[in-house]
PDB file of N, CA and C in Angstrom:
ATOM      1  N   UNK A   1     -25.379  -8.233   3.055  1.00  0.00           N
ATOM      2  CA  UNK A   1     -25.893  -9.028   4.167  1.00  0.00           C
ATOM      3  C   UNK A   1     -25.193  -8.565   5.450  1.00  0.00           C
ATOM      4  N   UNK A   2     -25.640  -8.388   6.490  1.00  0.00           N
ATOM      5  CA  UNK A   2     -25.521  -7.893   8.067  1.00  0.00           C
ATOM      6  C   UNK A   2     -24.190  -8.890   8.573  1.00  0.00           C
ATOM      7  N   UNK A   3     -23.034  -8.376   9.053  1.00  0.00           N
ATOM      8  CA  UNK A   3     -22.274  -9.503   9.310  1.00  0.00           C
ATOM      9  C   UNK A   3     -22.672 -10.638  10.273  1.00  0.00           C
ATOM     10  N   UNK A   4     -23.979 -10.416  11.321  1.00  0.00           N
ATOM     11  CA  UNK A   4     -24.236 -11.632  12.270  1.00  0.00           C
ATOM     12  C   UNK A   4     -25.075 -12.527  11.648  1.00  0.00           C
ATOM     13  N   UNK A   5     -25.458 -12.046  10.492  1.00  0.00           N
ATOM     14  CA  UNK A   5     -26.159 -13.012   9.659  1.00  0.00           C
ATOM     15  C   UNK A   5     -25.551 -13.227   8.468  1.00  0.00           C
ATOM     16  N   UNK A   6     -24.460 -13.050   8.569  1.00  0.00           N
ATOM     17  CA  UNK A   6     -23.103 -13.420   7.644  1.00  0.00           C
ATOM     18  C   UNK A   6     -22.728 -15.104   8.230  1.00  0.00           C
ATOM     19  N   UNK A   7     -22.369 -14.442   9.262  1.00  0.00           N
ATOM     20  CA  UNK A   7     -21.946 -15.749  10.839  1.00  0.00           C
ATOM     21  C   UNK A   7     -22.733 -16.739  10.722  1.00  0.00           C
ATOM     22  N   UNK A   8     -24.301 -16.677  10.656  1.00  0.00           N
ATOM     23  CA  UNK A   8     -25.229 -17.440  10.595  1.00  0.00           C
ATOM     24  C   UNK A   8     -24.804 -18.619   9.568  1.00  0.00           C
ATOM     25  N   UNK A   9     -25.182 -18.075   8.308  1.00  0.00           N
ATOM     26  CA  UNK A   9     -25.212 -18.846   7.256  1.00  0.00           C
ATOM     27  C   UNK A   9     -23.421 -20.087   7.331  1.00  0.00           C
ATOM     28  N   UNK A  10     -22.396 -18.628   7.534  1.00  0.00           N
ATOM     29  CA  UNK A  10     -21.265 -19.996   7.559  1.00  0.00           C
ATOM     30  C   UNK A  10     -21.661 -21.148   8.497  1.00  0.00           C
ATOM     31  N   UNK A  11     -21.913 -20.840   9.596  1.00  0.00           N
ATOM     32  CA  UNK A  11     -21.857 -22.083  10.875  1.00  0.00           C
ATOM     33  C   UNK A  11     -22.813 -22.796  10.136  1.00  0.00           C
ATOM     34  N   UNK A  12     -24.808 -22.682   9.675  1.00  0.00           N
ATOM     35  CA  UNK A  12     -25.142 -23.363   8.933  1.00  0.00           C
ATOM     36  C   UNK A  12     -24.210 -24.305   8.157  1.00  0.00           C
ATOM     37  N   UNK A  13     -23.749 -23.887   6.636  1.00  0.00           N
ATOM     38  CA  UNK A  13     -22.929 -24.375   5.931  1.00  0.00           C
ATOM     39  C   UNK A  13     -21.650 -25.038   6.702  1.00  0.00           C
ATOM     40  N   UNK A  14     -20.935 -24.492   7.665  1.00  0.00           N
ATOM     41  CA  UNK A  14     -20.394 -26.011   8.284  1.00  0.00           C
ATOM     42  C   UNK A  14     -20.815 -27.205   9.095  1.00  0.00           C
ATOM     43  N   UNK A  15     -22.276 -27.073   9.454  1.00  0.00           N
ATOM     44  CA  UNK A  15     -22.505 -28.329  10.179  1.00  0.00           C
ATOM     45  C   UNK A  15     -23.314 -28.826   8.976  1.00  0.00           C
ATOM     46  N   UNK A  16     -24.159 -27.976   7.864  1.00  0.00           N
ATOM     47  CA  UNK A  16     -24.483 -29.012   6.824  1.00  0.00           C
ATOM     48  C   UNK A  16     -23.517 -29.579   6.078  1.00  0.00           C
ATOM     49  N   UNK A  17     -22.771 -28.907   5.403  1.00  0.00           N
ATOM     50  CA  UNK A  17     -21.218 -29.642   4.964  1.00  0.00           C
ATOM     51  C   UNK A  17     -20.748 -30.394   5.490  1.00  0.00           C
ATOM     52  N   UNK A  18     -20.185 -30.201   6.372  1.00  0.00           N
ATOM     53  CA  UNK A  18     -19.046 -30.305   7.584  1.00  0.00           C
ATOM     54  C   UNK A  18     -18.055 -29.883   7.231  1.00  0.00           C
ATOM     55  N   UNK A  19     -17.130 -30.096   8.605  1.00  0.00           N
ATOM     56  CA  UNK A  19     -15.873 -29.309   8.375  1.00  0.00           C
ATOM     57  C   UNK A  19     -14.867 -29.507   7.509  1.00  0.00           C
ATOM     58  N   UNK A  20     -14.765 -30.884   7.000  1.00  0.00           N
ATOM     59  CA  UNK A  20     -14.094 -31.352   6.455  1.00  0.00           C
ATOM     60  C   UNK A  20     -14.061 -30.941   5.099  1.00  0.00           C
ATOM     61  N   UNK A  21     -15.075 -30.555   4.321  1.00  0.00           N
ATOM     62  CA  UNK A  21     -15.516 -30.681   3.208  1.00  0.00           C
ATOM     63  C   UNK A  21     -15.476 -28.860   2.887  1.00  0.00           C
ATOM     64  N   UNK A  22     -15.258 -27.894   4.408  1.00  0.00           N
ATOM     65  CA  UNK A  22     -15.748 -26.700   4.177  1.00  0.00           C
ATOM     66  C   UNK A  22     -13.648 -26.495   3.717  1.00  0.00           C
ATOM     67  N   UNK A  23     -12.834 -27.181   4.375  1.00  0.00           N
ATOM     68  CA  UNK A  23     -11.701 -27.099   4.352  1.00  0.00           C
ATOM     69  C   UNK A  23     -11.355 -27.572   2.853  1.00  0.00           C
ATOM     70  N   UNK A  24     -12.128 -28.613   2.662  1.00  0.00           N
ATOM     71  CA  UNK A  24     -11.224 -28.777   0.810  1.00  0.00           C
ATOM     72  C   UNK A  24     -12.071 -27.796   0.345  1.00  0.00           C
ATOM     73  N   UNK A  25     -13.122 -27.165   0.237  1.00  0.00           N
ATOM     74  CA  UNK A  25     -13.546 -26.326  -0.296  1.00  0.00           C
ATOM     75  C   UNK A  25     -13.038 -25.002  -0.303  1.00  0.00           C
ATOM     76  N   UNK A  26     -12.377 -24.634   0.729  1.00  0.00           N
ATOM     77  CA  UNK A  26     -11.516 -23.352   0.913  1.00  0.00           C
ATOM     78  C   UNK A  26     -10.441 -23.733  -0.305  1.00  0.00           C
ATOM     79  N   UNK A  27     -10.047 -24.695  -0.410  1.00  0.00           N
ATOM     80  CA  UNK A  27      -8.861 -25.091  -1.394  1.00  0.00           C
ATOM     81  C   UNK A  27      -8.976 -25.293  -2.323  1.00  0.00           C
ATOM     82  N   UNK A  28     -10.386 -26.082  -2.840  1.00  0.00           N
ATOM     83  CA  UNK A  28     -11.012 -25.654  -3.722  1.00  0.00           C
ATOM     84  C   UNK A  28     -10.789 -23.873  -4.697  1.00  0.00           C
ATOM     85  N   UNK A  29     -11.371 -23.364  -3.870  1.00  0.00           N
ATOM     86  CA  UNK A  29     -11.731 -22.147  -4.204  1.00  0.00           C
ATOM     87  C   UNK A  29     -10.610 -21.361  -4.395  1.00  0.00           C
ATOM     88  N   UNK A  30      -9.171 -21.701  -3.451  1.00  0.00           N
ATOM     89  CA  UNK A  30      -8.362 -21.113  -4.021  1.00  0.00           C
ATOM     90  C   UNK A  30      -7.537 -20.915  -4.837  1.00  0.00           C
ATOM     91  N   UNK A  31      -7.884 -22.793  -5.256  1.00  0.00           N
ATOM     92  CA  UNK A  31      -7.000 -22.604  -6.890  1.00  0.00           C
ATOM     93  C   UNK A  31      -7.976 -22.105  -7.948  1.00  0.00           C
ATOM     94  N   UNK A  32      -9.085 -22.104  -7.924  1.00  0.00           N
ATOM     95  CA  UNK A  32      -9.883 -21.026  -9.197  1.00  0.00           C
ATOM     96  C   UNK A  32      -9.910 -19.898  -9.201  1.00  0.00           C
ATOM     97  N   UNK A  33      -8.946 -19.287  -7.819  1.00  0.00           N
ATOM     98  CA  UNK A  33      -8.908 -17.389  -7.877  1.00  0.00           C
ATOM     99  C   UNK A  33      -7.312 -17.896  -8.595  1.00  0.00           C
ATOM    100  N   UNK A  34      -6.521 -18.689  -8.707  1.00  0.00           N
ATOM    101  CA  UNK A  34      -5.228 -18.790  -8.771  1.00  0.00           C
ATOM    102  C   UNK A  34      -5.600 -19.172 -10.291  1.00  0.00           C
ATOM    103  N   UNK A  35      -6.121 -19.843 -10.229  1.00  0.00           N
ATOM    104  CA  UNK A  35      -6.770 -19.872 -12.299  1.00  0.00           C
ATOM    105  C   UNK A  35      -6.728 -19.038 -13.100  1.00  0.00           C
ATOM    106  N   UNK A  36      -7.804 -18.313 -12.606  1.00  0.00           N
ATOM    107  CA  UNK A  36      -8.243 -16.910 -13.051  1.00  0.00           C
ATOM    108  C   UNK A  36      -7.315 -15.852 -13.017  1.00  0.00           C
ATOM    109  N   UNK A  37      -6.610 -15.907 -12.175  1.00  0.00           N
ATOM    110  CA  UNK A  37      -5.599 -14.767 -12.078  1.00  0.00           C
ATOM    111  C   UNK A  37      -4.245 -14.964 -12.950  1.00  0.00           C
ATOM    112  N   UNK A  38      -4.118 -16.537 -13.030  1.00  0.00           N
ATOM    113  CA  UNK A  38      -2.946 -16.370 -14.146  1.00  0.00           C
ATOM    114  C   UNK A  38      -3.513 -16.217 -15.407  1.00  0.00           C
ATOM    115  N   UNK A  39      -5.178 -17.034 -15.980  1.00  0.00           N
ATOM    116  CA  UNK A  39      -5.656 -16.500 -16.891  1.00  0.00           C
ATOM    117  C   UNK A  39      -5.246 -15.404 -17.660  1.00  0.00           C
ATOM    118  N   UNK A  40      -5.277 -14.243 -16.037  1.00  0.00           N
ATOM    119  CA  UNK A  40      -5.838 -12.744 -16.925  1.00  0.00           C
ATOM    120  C   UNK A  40      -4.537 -12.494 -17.174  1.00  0.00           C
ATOM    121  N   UNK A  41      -3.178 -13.157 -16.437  1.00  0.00           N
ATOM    122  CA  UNK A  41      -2.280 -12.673 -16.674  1.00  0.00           C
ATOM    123  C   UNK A  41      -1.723 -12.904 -18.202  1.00  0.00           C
ATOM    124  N   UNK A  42      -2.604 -13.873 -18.800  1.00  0.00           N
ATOM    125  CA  UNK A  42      -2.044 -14.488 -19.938  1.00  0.00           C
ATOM    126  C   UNK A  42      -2.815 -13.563 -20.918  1.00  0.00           C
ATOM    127  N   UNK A  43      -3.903 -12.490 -20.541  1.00  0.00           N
ATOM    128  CA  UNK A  43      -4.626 -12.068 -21.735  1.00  0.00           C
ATOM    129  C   UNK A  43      -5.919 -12.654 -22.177  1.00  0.00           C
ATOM    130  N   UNK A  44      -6.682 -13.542 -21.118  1.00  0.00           N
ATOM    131  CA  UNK A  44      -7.438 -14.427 -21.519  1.00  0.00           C
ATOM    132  C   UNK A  44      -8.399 -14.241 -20.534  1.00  0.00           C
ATOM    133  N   UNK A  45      -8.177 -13.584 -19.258  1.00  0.00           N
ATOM    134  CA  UNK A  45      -9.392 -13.654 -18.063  1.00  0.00           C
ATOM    135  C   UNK A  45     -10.011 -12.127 -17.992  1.00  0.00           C
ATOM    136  N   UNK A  46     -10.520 -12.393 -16.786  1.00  0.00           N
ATOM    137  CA  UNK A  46     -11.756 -10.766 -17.482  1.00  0.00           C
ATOM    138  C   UNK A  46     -11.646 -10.779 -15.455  1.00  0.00           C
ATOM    139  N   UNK A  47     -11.989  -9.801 -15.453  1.00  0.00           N
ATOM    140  CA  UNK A  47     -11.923  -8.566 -13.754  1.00  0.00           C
ATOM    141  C   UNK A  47     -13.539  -9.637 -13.303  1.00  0.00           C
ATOM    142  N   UNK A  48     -14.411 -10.033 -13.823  1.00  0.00           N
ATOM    143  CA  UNK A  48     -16.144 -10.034 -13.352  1.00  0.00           C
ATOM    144  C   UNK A  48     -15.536 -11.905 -12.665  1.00  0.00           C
ATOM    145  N   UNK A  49     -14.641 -12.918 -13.579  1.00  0.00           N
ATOM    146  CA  UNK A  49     -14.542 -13.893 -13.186  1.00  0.00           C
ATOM    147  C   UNK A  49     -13.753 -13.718 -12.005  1.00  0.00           C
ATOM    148  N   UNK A  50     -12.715 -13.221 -11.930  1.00  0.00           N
ATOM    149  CA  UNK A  50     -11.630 -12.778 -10.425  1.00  0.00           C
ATOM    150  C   UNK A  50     -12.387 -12.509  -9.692  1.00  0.00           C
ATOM    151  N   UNK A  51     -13.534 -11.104  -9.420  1.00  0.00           N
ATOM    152  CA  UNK A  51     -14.052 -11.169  -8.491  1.00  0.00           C
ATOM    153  C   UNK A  51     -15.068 -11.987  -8.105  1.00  0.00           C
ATOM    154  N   UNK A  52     -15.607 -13.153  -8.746  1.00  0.00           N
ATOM    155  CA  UNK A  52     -16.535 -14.307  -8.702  1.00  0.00           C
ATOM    156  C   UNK A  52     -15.614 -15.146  -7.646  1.00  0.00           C
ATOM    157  N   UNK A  53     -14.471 -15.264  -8.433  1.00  0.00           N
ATOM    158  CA  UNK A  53     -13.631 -16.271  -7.437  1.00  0.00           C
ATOM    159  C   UNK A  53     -13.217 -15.483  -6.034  1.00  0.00           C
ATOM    160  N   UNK A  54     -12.927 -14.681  -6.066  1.00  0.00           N
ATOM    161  CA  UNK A  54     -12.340 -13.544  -4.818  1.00  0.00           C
ATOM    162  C   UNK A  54     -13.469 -13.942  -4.295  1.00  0.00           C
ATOM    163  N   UNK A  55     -14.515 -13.580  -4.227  1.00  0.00           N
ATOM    164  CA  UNK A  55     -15.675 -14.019  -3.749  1.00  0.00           C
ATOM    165  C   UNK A  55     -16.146 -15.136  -2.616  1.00  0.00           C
ATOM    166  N   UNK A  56     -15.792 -16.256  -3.651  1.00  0.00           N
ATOM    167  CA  UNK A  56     -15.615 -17.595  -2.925  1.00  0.00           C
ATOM    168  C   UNK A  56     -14.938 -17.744  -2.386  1.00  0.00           C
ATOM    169  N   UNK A  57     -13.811 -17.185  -2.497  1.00  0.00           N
ATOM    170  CA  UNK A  57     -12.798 -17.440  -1.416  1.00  0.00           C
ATOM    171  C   UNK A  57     -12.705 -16.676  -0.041  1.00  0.00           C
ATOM    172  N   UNK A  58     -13.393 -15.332  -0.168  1.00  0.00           N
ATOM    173  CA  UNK A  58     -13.637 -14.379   1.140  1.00  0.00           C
ATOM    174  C   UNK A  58     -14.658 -15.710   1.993  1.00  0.00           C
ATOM    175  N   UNK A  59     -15.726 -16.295   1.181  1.00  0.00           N
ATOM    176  CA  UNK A  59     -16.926 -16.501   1.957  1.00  0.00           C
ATOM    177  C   UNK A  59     -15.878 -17.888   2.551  1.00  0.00           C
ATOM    178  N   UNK A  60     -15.227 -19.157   2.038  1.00  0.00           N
ATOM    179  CA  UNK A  60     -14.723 -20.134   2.267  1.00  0.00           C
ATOM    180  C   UNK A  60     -13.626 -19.293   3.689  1.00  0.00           C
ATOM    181  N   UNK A  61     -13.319 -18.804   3.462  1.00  0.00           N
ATOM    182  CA  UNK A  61     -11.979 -18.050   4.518  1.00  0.00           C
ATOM    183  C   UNK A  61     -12.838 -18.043   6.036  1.00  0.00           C
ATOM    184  N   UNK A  62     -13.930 -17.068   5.629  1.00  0.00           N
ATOM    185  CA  UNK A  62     -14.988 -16.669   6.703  1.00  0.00           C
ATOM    186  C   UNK A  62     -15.035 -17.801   7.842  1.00  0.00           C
ATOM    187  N   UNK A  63     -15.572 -18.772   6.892  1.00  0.00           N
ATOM    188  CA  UNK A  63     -16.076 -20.229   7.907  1.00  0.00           C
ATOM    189  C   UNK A  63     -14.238 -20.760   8.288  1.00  0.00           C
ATOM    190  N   UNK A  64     -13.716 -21.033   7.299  1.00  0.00           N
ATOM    191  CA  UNK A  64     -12.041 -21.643   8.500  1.00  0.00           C
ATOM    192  C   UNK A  64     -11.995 -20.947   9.652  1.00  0.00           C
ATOM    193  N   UNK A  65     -12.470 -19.414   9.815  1.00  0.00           N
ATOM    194  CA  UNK A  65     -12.122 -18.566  10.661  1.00  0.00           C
ATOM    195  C   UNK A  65     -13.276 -19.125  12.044  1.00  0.00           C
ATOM    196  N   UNK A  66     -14.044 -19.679  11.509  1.00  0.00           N
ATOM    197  CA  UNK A  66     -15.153 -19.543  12.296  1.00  0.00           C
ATOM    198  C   UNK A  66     -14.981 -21.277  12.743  1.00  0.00           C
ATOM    199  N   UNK A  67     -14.538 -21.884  11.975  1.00  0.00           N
ATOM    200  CA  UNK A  67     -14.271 -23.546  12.557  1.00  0.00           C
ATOM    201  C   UNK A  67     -13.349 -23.260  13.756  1.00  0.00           C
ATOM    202  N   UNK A  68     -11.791 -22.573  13.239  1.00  0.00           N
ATOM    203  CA  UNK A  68     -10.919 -22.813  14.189  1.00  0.00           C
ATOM    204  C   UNK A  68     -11.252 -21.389  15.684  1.00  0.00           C
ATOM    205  N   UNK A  69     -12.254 -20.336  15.615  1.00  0.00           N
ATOM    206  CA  UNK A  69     -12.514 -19.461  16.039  1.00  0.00           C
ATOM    207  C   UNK A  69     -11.324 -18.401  16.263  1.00  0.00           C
ATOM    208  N   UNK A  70     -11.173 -17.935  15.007  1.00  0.00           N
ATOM    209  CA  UNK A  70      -9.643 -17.370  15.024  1.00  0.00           C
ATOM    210  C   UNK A  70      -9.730 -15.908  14.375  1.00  0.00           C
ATOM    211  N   UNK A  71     -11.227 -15.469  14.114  1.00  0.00           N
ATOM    212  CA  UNK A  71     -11.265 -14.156  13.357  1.00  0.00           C
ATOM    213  C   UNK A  71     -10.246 -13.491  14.676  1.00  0.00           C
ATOM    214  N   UNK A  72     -10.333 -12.956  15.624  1.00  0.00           N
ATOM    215  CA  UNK A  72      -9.748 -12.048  16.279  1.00  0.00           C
ATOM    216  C   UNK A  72      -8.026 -12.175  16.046  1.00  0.00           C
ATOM    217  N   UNK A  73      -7.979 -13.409  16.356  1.00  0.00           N
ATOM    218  CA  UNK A  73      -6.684 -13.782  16.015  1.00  0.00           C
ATOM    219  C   UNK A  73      -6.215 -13.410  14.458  1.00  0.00           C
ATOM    220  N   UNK A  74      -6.622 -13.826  13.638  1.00  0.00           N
ATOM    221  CA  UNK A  74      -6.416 -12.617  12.185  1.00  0.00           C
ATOM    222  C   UNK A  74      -6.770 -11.874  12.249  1.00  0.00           C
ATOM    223  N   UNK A  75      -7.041 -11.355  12.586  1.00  0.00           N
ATOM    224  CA  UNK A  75      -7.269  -9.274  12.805  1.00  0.00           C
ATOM    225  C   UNK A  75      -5.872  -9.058  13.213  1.00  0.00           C
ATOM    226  N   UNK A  76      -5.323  -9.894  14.788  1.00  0.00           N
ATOM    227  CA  UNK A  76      -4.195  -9.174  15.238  1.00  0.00           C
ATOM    228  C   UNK A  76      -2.951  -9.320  14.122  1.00  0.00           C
ATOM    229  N   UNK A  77      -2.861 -10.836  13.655  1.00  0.00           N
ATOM    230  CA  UNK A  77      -1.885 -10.834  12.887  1.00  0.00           C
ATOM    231  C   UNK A  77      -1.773 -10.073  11.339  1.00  0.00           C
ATOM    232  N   UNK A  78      -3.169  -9.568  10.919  1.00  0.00           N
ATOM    233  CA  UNK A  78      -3.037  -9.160   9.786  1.00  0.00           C
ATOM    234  C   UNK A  78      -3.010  -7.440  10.024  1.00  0.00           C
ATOM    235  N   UNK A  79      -3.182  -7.049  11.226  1.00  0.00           N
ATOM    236  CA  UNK A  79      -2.615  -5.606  11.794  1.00  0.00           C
ATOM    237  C   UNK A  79      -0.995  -5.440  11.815  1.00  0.00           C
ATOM    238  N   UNK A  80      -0.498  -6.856  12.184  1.00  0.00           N
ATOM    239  CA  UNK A  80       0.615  -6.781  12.430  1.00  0.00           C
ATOM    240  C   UNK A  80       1.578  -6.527  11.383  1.00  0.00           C
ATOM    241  N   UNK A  81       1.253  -7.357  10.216  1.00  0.00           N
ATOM    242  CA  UNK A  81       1.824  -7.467   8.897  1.00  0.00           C
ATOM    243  C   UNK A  81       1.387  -6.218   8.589  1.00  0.00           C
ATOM    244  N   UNK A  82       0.702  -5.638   8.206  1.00  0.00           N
ATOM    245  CA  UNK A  82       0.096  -4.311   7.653  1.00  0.00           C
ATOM    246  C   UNK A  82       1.216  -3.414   8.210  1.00  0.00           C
ATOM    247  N   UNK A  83       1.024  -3.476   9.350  1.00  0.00           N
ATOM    248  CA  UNK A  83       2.176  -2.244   9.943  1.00  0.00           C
ATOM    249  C   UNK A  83       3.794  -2.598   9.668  1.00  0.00           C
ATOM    250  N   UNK A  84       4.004  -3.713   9.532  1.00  0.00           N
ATOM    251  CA  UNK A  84       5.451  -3.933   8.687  1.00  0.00           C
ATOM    252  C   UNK A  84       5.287  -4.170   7.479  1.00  0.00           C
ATOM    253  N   UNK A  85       4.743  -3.789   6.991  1.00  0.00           N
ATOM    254  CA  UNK A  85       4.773  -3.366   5.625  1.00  0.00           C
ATOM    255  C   UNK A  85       4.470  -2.066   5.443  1.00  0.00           C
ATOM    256  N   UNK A  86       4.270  -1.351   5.803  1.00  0.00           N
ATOM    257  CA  UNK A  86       4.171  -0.062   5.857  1.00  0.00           C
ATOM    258  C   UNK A  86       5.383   0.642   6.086  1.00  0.00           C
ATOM    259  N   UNK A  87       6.095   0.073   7.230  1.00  0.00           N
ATOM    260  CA  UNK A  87       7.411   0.318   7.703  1.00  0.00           C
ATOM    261  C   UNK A  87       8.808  -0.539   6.767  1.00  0.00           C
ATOM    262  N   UNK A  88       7.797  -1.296   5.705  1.00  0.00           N
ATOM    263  CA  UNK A  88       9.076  -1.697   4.707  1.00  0.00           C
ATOM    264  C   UNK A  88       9.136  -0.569   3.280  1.00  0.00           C
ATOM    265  N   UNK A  89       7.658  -0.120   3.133  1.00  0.00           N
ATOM    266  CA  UNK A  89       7.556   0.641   2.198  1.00  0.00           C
ATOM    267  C   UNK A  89       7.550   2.625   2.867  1.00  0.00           C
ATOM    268  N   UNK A  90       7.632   2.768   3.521  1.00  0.00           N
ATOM    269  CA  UNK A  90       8.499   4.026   4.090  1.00  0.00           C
ATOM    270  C   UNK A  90      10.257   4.190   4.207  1.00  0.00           C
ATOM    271  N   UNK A  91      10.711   2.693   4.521  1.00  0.00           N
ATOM    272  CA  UNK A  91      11.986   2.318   3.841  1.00  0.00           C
ATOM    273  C   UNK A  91      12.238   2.512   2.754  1.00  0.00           C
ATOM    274  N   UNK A  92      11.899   2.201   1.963  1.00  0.00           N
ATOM    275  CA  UNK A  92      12.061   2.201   0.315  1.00  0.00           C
ATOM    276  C   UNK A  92      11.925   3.296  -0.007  1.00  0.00           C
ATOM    277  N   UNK A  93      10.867   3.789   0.298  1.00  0.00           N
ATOM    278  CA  UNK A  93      10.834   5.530  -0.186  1.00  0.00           C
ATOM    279  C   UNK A  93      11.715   6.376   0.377  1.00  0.00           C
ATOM    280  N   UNK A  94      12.029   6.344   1.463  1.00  0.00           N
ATOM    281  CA  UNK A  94      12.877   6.828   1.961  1.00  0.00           C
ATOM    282  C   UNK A  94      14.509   6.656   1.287  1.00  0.00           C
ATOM    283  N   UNK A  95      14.416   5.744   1.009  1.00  0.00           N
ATOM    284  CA  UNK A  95      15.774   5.738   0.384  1.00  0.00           C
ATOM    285  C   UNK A  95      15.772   6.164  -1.155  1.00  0.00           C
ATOM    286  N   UNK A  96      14.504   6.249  -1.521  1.00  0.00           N
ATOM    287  CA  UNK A  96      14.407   7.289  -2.930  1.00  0.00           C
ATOM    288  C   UNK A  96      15.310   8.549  -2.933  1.00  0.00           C
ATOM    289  N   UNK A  97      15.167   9.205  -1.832  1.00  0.00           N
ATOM    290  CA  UNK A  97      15.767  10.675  -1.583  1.00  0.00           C
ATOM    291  C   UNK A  97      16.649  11.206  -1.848  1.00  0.00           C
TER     292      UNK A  97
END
């Protein structure tokens, strides 16, 4: 799906929801990727349910981003982290040597 008609559907889904409901639903969703993932850790979950839940949780994320209007604002901060972490793991290797 086209991301401006990505946009579409969340804002839909938060004024039919509402916001309130799109927020326990983000929380919702993130304890069934947190389910699933200790599942598999136990030997019991499968890769098709994780990404079902990964899933729900990208699309639930989307709309918080879009309630509080903060995609740009996570872009910068998740550039930011990216690049110190990069610069923690060039550390580490570096000290392999």
């Amino acid at each position: 799906m086209e991301h401006e008609q990505e946009n579409k559907v969340y804002q839909k889904a938060i004024e039919l929801f509402g916001i309130t409901s799109q927020k326990i639903m983000v929380i919702e969703e993130m304890s069934e990727l947190t389910k699933e993932l200790c599942k598999e850790l136990r030997d019991r979950g499968n890769v098709e349910n994780i990404a079902d839940e990964l899933a729900d949780v990208e699309i639930t994320l989307a709309q918080i981003k879009q309630i509080y209007n903060i995609s740009q604002t996570v872009e910068e901060h998740k550039d930011f982290k990216l690049r110190r972490l990069s610069a923690i793991m060039e550390k580490i290797e570096g000290n392999k040597l």
